[in-house]
N, C-alpha and C. Protein backbone atom coordinates (compact mmCIF):
# COMPACT_ATOMS: atom_id res chain seq x y z
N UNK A 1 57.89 71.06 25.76
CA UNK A 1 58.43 72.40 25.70
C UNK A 1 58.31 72.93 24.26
N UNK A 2 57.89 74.09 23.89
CA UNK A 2 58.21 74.90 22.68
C UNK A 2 58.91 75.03 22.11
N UNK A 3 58.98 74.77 20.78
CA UNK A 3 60.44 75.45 19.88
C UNK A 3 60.49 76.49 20.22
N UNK A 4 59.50 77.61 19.96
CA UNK A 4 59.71 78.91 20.13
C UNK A 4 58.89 79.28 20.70
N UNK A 5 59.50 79.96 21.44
CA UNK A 5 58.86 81.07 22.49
C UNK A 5 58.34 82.26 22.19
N UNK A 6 57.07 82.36 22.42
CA UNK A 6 56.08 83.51 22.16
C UNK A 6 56.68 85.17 22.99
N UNK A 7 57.07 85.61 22.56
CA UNK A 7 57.45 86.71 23.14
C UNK A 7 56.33 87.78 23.23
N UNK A 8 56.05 88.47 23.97
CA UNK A 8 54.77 89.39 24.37
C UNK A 8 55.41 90.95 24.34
N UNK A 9 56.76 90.83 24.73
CA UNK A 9 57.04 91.82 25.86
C UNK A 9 58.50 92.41 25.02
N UNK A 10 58.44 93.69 24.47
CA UNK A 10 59.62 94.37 23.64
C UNK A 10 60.97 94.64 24.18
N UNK A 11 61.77 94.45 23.77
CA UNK A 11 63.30 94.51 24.48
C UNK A 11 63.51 96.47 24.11
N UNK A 12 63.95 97.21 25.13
CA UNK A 12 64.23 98.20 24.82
C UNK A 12 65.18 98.48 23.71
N UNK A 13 65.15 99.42 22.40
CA UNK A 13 66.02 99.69 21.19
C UNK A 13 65.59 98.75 20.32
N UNK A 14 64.64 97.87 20.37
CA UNK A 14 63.73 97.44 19.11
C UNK A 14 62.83 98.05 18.91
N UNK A 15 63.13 98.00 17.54
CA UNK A 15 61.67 99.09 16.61
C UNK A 15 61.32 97.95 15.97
N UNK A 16 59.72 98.42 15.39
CA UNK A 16 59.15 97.62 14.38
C UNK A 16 58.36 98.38 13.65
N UNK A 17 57.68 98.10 12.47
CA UNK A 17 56.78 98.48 11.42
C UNK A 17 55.55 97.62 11.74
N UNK A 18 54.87 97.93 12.02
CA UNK A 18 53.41 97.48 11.81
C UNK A 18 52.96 97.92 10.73
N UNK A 19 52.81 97.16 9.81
CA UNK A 19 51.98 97.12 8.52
C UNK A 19 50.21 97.23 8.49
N UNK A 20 49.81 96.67 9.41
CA UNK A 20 48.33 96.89 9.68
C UNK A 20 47.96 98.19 10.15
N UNK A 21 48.99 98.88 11.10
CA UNK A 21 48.56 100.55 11.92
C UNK A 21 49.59 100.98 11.17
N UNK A 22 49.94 100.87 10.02
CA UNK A 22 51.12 101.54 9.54
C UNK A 22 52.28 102.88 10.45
N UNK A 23 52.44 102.23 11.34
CA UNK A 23 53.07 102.70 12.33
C UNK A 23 54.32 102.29 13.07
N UNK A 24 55.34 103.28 13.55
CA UNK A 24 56.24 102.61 13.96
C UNK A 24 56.36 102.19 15.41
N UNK A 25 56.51 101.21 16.41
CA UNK A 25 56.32 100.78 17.28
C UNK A 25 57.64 100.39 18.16
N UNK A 26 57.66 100.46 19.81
CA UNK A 26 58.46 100.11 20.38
C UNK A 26 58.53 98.53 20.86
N UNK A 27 59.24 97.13 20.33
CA UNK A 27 59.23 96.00 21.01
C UNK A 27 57.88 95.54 19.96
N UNK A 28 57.62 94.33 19.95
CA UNK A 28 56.36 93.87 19.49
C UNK A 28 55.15 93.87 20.05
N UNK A 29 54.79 95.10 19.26
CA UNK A 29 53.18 95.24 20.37
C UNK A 29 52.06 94.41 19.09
N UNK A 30 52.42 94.10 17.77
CA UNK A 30 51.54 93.71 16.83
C UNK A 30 51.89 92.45 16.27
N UNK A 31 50.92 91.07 15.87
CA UNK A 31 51.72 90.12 15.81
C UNK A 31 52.63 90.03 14.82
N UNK A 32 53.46 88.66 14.60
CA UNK A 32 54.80 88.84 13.63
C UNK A 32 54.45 89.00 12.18
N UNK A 33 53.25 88.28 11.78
CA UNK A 33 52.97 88.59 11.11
C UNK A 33 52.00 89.53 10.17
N UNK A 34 52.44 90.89 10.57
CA UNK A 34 51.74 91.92 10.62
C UNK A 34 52.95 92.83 10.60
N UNK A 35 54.26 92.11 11.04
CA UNK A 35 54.97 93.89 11.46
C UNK A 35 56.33 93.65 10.74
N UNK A 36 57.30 94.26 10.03
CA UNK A 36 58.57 94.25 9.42
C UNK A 36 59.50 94.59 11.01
N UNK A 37 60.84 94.01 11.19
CA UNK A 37 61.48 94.61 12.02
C UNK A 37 62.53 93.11 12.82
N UNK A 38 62.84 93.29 14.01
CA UNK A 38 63.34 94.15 14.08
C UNK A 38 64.49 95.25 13.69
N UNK A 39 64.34 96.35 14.24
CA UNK A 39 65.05 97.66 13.73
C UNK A 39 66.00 98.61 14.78
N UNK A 40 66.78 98.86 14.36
CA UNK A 40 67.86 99.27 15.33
C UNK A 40 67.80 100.71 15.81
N UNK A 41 66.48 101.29 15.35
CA UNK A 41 66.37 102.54 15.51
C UNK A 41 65.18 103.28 14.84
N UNK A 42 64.71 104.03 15.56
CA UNK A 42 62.82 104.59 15.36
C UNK A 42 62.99 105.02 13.90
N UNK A 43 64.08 105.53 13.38
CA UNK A 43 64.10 106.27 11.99
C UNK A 43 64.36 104.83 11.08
N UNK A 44 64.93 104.27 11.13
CA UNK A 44 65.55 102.53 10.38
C UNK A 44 63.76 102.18 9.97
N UNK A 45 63.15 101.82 11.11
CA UNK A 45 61.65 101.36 11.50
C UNK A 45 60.75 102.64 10.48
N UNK A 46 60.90 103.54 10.51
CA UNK A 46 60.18 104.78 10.04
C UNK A 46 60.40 104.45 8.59
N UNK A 47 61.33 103.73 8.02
CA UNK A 47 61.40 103.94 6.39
C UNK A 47 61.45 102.54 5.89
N UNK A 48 60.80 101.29 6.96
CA UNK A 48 60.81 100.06 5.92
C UNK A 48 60.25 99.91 5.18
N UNK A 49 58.72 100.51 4.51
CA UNK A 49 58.32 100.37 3.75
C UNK A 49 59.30 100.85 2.28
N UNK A 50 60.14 101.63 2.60
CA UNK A 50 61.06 101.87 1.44
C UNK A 50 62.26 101.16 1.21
N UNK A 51 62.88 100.88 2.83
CA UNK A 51 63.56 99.97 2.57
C UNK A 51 63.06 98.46 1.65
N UNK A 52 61.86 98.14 2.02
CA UNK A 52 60.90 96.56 0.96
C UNK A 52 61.36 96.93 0.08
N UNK A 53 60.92 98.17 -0.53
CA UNK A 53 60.47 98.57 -1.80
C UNK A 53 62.09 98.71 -2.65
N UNK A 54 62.51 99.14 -2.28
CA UNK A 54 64.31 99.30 -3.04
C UNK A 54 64.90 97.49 -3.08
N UNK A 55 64.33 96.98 -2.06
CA UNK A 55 64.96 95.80 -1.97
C UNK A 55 64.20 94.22 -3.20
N UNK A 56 63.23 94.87 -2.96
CA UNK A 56 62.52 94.19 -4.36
C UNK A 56 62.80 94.57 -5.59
N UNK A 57 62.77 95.81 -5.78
CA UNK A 57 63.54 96.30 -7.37
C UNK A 57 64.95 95.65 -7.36
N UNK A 58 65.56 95.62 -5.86
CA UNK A 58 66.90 94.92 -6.58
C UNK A 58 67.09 93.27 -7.05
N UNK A 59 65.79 92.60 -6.47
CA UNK A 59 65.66 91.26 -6.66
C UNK A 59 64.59 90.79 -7.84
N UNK A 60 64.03 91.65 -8.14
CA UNK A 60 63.07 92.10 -9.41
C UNK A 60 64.10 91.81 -10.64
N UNK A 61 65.42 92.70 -10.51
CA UNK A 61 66.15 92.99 -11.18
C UNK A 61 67.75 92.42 -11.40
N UNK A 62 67.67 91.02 -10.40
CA UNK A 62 68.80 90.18 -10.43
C UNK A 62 68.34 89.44 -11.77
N UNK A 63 69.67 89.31 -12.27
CA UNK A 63 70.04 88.47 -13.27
C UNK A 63 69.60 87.28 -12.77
N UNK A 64 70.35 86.52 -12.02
CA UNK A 64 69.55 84.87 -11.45
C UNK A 64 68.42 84.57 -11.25
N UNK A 65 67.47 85.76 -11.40
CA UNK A 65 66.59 85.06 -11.22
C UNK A 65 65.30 85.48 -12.25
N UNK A 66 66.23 85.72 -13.68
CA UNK A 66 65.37 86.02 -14.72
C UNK A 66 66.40 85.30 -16.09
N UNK A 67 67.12 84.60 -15.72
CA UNK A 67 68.15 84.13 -17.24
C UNK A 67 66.71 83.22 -17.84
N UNK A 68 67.22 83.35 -19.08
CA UNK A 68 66.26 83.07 -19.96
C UNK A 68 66.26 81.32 -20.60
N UNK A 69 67.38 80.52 -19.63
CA UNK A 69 67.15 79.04 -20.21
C UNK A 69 66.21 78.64 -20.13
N UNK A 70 65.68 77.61 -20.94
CA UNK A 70 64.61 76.97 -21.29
C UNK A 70 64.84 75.84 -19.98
N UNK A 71 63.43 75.29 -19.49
CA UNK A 71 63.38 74.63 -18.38
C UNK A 71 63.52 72.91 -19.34
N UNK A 72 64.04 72.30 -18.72
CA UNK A 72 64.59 70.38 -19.47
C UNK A 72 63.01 70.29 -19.73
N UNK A 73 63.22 69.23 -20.79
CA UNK A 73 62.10 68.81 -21.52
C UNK A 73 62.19 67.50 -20.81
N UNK A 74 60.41 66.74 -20.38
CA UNK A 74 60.40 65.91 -19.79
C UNK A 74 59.85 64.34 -20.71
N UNK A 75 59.80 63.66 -20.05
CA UNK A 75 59.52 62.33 -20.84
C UNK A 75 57.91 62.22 -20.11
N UNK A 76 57.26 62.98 -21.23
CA UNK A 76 55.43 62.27 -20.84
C UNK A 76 54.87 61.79 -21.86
């Protein structure tokens, strides 16, 4: 049996982003890796590319993951 199950077939009130047809879509008509989602609504789906984009400037821009310690010095 499968870990996971290949799903073909979109549940009604899922949206997705297809990144390849840059388009917004009902259920997964494009594979997973190709499409942002799911999305709770055609307009949610309509703006992930902005949603990425705000969400990377904020992780761009975390402190944790730019402090400036020096990485341990090793024994070679």
């Amino acid at each position: 049996m499968a870990l996971f199950k290949k799903r073909t077939v979109g549940k009604p009130g899922e949206w997705y982003y297809c990144l390849v047809h840059q388009k917004v879509e009902e259920g997964p008509e494009c594979p997973a890796k190709d499409r942002f989602g799911p999305y709770t609504s055609r307009e949610e789906a309509q703006h992930a590319m902005d949603t990425a984009k705000e969400r990377n400037l904020e992780w761009e821009n975390d402190p944790k993951w730019h402090d400036n310690a020096t990485p341990p010095e090793t024994d070679a």
